[in-house]
PDB file of N, CA and C in Angstrom:
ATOM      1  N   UNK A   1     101.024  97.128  95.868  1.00  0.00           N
ATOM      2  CA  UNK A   1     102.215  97.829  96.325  1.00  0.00           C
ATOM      3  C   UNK A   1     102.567  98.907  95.289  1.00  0.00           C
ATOM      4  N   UNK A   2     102.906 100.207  95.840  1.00  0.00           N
ATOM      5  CA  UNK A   2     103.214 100.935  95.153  1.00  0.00           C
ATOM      6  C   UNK A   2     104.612 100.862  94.611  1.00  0.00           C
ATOM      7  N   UNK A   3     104.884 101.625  93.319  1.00  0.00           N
ATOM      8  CA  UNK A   3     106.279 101.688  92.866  1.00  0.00           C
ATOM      9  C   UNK A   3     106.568 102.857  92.487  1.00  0.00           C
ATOM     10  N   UNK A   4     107.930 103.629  92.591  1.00  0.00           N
ATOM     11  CA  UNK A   4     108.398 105.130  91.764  1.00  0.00           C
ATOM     12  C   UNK A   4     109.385 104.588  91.287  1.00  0.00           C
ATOM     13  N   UNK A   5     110.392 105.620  90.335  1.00  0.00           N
ATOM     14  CA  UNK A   5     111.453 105.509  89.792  1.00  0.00           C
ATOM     15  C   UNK A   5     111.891 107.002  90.659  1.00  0.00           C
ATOM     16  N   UNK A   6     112.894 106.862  91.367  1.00  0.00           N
ATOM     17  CA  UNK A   6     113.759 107.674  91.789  1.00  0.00           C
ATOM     18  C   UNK A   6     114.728 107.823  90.943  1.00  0.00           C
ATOM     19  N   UNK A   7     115.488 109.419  91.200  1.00  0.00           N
ATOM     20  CA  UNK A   7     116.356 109.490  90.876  1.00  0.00           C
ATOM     21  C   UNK A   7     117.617 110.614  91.915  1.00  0.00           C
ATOM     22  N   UNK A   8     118.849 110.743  91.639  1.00  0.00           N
ATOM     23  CA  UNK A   8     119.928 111.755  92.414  1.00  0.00           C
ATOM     24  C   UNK A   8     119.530 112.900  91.851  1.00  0.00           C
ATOM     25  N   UNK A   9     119.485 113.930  92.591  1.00  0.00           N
ATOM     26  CA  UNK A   9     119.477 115.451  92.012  1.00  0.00           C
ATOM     27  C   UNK A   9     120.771 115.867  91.048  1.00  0.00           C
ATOM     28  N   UNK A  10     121.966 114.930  91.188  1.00  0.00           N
ATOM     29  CA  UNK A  10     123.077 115.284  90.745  1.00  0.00           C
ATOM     30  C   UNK A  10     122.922 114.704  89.535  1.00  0.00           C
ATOM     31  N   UNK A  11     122.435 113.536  89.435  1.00  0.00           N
ATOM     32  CA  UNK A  11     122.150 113.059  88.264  1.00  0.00           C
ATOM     33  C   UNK A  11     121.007 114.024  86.931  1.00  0.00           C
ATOM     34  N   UNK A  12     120.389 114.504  87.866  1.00  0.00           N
ATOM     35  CA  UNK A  12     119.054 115.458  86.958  1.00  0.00           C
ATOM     36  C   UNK A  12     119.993 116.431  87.063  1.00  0.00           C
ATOM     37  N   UNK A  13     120.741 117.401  87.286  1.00  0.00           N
ATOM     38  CA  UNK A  13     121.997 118.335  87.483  1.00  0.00           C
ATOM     39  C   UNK A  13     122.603 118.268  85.805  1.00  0.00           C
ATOM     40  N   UNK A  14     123.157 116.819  86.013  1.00  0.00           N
ATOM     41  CA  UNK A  14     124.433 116.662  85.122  1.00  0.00           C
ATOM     42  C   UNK A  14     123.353 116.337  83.443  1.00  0.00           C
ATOM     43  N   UNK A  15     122.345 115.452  83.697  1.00  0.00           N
ATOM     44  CA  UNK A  15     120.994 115.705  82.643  1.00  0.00           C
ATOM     45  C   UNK A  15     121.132 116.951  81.907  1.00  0.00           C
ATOM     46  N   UNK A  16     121.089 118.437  82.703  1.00  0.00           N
ATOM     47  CA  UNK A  16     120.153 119.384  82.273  1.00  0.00           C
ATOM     48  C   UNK A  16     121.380 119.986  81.797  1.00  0.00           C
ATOM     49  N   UNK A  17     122.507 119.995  82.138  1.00  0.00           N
ATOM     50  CA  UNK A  17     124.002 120.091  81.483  1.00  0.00           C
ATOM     51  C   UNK A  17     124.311 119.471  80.096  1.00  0.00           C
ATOM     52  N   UNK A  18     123.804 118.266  80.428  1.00  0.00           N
ATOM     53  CA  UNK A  18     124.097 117.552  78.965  1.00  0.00           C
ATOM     54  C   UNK A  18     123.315 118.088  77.234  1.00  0.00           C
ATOM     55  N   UNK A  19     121.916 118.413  77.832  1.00  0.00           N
ATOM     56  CA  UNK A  19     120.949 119.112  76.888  1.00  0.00           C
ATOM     57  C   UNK A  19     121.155 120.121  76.801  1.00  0.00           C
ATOM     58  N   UNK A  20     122.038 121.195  77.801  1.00  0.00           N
ATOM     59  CA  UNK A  20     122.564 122.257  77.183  1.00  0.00           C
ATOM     60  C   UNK A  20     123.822 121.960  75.952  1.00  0.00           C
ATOM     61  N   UNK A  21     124.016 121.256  76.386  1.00  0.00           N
ATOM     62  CA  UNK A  21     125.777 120.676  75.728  1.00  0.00           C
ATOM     63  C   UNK A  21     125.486 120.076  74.243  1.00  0.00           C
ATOM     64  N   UNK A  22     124.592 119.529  74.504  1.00  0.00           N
ATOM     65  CA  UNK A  22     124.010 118.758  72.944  1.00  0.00           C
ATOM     66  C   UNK A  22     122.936 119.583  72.746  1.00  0.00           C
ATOM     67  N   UNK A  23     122.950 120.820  72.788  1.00  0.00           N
ATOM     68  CA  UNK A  23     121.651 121.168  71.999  1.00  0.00           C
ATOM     69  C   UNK A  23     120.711 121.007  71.352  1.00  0.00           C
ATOM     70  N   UNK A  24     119.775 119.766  71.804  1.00  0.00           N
ATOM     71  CA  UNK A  24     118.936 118.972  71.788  1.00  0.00           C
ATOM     72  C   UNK A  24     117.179 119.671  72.515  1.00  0.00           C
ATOM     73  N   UNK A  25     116.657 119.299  71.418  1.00  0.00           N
ATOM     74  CA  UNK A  25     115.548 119.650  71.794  1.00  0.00           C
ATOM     75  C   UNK A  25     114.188 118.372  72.019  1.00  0.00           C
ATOM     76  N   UNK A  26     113.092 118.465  72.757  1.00  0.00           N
ATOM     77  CA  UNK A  26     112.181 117.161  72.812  1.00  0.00           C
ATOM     78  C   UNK A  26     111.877 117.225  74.631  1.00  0.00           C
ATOM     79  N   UNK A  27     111.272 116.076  74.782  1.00  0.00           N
ATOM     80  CA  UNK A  27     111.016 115.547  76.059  1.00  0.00           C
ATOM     81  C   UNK A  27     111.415 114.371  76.612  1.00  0.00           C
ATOM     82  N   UNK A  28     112.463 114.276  77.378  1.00  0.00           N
ATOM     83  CA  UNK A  28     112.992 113.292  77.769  1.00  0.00           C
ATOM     84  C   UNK A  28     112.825 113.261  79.163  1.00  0.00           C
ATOM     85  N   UNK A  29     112.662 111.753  80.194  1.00  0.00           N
ATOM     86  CA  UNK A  29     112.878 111.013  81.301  1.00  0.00           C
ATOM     87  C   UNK A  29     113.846 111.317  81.549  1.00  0.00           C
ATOM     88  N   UNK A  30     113.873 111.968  82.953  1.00  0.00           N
ATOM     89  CA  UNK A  30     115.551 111.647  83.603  1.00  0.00           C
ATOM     90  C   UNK A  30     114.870 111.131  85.275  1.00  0.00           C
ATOM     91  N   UNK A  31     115.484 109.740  85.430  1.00  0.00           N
ATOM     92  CA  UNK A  31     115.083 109.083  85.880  1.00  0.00           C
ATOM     93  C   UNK A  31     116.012 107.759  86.283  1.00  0.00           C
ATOM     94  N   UNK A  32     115.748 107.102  87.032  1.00  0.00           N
ATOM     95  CA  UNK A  32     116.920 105.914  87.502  1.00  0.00           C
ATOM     96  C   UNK A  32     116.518 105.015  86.440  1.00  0.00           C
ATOM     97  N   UNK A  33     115.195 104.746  85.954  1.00  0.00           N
ATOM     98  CA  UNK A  33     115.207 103.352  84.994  1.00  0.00           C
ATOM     99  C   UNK A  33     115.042 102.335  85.897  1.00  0.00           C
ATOM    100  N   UNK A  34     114.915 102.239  87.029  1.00  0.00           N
ATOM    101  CA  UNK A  34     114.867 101.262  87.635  1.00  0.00           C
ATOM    102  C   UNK A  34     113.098 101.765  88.763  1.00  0.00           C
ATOM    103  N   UNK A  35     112.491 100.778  88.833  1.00  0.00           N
ATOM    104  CA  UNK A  35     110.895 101.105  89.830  1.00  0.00           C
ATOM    105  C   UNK A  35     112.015 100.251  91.174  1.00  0.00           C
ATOM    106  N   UNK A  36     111.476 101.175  92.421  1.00  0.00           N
ATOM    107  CA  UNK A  36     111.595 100.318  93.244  1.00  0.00           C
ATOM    108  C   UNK A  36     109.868 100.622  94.252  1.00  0.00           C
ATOM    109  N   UNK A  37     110.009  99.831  95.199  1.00  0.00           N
ATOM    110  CA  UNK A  37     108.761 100.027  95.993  1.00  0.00           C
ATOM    111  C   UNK A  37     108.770 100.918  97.171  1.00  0.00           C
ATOM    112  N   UNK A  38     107.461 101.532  97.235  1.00  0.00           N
ATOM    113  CA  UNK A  38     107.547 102.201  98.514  1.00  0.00           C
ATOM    114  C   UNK A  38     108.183 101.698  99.648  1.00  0.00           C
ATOM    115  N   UNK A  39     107.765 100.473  99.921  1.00  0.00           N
ATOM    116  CA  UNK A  39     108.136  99.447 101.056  1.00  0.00           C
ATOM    117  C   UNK A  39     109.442  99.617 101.165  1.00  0.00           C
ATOM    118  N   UNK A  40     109.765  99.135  99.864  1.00  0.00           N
ATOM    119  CA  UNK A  40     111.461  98.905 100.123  1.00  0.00           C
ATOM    120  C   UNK A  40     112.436 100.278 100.219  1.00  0.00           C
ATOM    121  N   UNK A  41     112.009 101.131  99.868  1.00  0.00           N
ATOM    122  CA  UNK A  41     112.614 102.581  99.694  1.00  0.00           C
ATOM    123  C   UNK A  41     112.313 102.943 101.454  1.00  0.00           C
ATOM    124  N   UNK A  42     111.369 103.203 102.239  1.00  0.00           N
ATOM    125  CA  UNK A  42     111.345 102.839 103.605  1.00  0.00           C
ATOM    126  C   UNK A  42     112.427 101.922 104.167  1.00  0.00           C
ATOM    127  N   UNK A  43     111.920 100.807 103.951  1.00  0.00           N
ATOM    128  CA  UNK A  43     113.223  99.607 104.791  1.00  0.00           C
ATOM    129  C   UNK A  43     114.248  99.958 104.600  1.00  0.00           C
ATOM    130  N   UNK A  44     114.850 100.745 103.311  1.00  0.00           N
ATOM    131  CA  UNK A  44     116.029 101.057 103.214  1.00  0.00           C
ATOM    132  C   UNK A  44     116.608 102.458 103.892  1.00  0.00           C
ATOM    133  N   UNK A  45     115.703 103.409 103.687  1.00  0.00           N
ATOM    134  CA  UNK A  45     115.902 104.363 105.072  1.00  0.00           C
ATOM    135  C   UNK A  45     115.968 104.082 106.369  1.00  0.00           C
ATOM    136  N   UNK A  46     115.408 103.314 106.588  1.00  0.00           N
ATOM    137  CA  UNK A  46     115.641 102.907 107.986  1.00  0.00           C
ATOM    138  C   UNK A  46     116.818 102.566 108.416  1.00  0.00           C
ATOM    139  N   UNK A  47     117.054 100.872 107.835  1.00  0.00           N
ATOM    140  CA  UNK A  47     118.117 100.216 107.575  1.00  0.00           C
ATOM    141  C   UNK A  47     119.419 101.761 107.723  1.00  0.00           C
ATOM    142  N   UNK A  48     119.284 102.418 106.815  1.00  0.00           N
ATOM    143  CA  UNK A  48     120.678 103.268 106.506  1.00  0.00           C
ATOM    144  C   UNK A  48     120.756 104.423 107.633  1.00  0.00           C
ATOM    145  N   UNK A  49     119.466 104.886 107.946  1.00  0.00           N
ATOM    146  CA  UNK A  49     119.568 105.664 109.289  1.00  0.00           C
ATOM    147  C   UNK A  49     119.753 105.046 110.684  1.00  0.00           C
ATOM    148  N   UNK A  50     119.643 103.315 110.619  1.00  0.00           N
ATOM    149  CA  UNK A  50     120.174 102.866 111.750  1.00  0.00           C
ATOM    150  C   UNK A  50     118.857 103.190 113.208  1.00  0.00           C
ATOM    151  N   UNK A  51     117.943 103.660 112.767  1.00  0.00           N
ATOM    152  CA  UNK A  51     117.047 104.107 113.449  1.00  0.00           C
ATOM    153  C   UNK A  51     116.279 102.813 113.660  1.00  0.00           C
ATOM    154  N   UNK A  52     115.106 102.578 115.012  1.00  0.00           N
ATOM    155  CA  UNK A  52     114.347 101.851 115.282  1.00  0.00           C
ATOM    156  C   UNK A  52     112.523 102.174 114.749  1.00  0.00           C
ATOM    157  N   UNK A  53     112.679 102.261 113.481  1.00  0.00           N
ATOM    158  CA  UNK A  53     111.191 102.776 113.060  1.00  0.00           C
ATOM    159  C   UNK A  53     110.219 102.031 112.803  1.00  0.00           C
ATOM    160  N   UNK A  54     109.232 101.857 112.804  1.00  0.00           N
ATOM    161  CA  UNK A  54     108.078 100.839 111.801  1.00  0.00           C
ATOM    162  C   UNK A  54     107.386 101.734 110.613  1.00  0.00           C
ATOM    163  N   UNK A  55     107.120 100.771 109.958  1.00  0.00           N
ATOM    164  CA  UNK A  55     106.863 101.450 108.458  1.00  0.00           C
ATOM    165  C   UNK A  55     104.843 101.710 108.735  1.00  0.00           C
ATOM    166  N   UNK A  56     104.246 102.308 108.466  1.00  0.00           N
ATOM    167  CA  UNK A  56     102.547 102.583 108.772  1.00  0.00           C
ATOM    168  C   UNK A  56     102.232 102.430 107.456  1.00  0.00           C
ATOM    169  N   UNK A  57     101.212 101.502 107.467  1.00  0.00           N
ATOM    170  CA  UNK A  57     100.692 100.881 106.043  1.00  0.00           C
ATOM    171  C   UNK A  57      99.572 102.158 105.962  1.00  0.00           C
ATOM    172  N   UNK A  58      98.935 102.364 104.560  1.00  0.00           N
ATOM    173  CA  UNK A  58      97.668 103.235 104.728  1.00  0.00           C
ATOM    174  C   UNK A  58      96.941 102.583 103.544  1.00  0.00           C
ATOM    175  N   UNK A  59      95.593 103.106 103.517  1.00  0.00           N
ATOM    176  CA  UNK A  59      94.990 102.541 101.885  1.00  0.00           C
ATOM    177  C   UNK A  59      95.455 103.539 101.089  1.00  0.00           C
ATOM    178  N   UNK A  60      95.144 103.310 100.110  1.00  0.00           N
ATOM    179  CA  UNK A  60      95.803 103.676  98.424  1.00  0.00           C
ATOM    180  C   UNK A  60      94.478 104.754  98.728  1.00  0.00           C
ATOM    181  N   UNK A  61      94.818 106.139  97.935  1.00  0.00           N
ATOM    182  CA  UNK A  61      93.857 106.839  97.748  1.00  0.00           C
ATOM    183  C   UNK A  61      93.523 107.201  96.804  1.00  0.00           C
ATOM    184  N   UNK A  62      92.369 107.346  96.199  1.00  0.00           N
ATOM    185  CA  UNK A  62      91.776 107.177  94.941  1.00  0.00           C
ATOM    186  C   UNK A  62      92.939 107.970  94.062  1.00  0.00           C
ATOM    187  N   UNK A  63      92.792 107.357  92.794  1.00  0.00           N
ATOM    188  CA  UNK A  63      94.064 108.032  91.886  1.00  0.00           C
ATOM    189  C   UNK A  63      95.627 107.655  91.838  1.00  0.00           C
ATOM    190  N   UNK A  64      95.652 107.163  93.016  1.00  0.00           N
ATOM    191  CA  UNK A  64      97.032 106.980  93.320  1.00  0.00           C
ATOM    192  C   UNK A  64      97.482 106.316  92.406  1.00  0.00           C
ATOM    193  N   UNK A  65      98.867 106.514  91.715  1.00  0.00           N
ATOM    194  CA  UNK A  65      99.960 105.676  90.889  1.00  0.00           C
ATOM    195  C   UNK A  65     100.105 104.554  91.647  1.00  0.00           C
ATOM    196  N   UNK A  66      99.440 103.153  90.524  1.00  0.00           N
ATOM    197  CA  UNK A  66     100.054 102.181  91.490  1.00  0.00           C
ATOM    198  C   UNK A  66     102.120 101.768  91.036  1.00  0.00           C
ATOM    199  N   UNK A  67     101.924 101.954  89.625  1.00  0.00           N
ATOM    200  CA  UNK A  67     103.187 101.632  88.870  1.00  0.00           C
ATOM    201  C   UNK A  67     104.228 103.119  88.637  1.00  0.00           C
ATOM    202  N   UNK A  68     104.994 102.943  88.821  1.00  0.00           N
ATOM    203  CA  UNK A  68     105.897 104.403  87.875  1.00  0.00           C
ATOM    204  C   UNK A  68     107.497 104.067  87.735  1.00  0.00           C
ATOM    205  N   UNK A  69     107.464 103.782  86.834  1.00  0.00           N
ATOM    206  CA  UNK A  69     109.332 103.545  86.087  1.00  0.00           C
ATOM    207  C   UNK A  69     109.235 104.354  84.823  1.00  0.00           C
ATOM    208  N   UNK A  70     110.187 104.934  84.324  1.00  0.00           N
ATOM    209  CA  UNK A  70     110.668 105.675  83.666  1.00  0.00           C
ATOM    210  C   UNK A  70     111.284 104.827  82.530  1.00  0.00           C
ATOM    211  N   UNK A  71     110.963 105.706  81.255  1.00  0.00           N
ATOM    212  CA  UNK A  71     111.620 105.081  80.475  1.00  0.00           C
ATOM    213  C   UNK A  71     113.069 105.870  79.962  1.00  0.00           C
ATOM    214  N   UNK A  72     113.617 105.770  79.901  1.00  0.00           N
ATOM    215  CA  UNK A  72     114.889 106.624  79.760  1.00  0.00           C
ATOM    216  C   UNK A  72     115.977 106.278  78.552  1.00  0.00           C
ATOM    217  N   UNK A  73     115.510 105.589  77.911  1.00  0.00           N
ATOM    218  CA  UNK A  73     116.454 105.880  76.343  1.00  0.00           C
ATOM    219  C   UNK A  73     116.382 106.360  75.480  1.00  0.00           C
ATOM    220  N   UNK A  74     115.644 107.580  75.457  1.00  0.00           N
ATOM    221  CA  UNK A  74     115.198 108.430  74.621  1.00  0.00           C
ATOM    222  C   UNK A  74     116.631 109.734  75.527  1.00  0.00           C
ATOM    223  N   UNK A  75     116.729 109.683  76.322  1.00  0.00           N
ATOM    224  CA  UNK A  75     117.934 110.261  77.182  1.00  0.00           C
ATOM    225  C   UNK A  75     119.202 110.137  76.649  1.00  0.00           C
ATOM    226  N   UNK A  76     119.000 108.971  77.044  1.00  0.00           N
ATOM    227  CA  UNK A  76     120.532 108.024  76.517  1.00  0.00           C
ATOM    228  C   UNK A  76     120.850 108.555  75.239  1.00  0.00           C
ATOM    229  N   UNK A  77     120.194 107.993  74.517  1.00  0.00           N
ATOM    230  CA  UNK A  77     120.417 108.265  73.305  1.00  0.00           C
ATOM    231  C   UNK A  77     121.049 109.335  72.637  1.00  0.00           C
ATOM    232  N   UNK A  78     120.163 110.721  73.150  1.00  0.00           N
ATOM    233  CA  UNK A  78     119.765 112.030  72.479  1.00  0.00           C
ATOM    234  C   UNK A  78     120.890 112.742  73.523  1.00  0.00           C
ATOM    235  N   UNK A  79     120.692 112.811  75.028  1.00  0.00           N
ATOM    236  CA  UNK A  79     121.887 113.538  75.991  1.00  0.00           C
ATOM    237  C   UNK A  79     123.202 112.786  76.564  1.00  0.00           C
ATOM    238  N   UNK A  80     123.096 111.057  76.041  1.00  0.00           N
ATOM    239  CA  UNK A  80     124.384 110.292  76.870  1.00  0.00           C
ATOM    240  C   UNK A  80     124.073 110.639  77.658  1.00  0.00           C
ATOM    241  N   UNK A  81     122.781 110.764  78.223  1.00  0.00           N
ATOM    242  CA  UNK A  81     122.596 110.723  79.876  1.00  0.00           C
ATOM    243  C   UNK A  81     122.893 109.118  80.614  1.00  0.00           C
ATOM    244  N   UNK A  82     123.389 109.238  81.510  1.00  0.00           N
ATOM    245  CA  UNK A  82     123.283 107.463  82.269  1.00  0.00           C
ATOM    246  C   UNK A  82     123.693 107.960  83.588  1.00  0.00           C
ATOM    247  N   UNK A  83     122.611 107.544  84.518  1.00  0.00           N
ATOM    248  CA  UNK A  83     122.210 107.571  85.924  1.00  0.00           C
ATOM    249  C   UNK A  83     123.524 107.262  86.246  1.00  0.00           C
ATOM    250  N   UNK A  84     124.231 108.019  87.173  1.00  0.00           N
ATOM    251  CA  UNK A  84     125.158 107.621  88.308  1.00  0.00           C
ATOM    252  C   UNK A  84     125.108 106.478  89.562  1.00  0.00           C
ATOM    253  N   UNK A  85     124.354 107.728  89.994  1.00  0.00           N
ATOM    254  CA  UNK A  85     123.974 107.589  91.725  1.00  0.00           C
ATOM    255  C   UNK A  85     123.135 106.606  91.841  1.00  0.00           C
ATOM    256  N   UNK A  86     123.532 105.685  92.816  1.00  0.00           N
ATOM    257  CA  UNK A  86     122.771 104.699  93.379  1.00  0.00           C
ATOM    258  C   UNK A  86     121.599 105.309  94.139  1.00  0.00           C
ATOM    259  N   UNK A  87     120.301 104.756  94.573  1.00  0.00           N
ATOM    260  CA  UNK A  87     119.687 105.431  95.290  1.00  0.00           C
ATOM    261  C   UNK A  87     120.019 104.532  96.760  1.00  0.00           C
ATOM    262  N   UNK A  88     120.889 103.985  96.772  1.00  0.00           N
ATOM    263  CA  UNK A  88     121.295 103.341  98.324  1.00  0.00           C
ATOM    264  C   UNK A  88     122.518 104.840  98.554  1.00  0.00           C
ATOM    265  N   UNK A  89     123.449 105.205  97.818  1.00  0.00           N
ATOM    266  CA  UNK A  89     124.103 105.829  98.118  1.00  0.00           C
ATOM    267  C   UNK A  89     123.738 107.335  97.993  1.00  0.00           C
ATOM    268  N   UNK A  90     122.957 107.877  97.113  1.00  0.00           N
ATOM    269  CA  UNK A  90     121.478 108.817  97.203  1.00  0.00           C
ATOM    270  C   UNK A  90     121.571 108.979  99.196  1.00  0.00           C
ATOM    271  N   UNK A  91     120.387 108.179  99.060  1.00  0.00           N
ATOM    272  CA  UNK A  91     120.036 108.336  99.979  1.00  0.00           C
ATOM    273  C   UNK A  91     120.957 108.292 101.483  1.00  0.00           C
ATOM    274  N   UNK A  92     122.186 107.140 101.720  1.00  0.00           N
ATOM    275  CA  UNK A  92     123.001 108.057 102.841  1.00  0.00           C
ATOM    276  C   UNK A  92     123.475 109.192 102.580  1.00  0.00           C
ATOM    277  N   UNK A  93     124.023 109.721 101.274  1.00  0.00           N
ATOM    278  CA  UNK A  93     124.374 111.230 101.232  1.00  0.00           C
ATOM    279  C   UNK A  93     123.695 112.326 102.425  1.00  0.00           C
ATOM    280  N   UNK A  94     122.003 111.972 101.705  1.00  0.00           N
ATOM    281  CA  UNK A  94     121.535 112.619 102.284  1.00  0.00           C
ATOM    282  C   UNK A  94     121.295 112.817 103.909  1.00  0.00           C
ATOM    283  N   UNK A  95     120.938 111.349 104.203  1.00  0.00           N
ATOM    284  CA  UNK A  95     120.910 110.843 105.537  1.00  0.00           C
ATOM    285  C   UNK A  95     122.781 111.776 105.910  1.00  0.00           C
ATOM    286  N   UNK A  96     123.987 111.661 105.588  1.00  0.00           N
ATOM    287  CA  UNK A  96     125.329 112.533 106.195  1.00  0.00           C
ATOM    288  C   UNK A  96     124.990 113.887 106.247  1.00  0.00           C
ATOM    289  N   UNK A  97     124.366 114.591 105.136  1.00  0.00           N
ATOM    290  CA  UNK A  97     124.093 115.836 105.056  1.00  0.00           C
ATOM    291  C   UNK A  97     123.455 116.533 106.259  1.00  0.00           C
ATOM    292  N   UNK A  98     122.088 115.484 106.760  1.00  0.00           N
ATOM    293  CA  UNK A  98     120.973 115.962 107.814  1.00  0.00           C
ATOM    294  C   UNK A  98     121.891 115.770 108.759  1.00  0.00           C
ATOM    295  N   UNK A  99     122.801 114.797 109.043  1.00  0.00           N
ATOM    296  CA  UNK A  99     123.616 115.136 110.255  1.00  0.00           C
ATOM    297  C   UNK A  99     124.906 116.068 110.418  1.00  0.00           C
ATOM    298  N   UNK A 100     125.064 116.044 109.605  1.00  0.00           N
ATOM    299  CA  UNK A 100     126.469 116.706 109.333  1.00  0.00           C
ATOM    300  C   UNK A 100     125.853 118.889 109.581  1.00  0.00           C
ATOM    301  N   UNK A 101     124.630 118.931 109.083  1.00  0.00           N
ATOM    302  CA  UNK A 101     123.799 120.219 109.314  1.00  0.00           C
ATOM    303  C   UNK A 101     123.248 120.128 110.755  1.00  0.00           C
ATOM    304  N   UNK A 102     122.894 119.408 112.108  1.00  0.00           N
ATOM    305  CA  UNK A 102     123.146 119.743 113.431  1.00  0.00           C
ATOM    306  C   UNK A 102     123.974 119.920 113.750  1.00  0.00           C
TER     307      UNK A 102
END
């Protein structure tokens, strides 16, 4: 099963604010800190769009990331960055937005 670390755009927003603000230099994660799974990032669109969908399994294609979480206290630390946005609430935003734009 695959995994990402998502994150809110508002959250990477308020990030790239903060490293202006602390004039900080380096490479830092901005990132939720948290892996969730493909699977479940699906079920949860669904679930939140209320829609009748099925999820389509496929094989992994060569290369593919099976793992990806972020490490993010090198953030913390250096920008007081700390993730807001839920990605449950992420994601209806977005899901209001697409409707709220028909």
């Amino acid at each position: 099963m695959q995994t990402r670390d998502f994150v809110s755009i508002q959250d990477v927003i308020n990030s790239i604010h903060n490293a202006i603000s602390y004039n900080k230099n380096g490479v830092f994660n901005i990132a939720s800190g948290k892996a969730i799974t493909i699977r479940e990032l699906a079920e949860l669109m669904i679930l939140l769009s209320e829609k009748k969908l099925s999820i389509q399994y496929l094989p992994p294609k060569k290369g593919d990331i099976r793992y990806s979480e972020a490490g993010i206290s090198l953030a913390k630390e250096n920008l007081g960055y700390d993730p807001k946005i839920e990605l449950r609430d992420g994601i209806k935003k977005l899901l209001n937005a697409n409707i709220n734009s028909q």
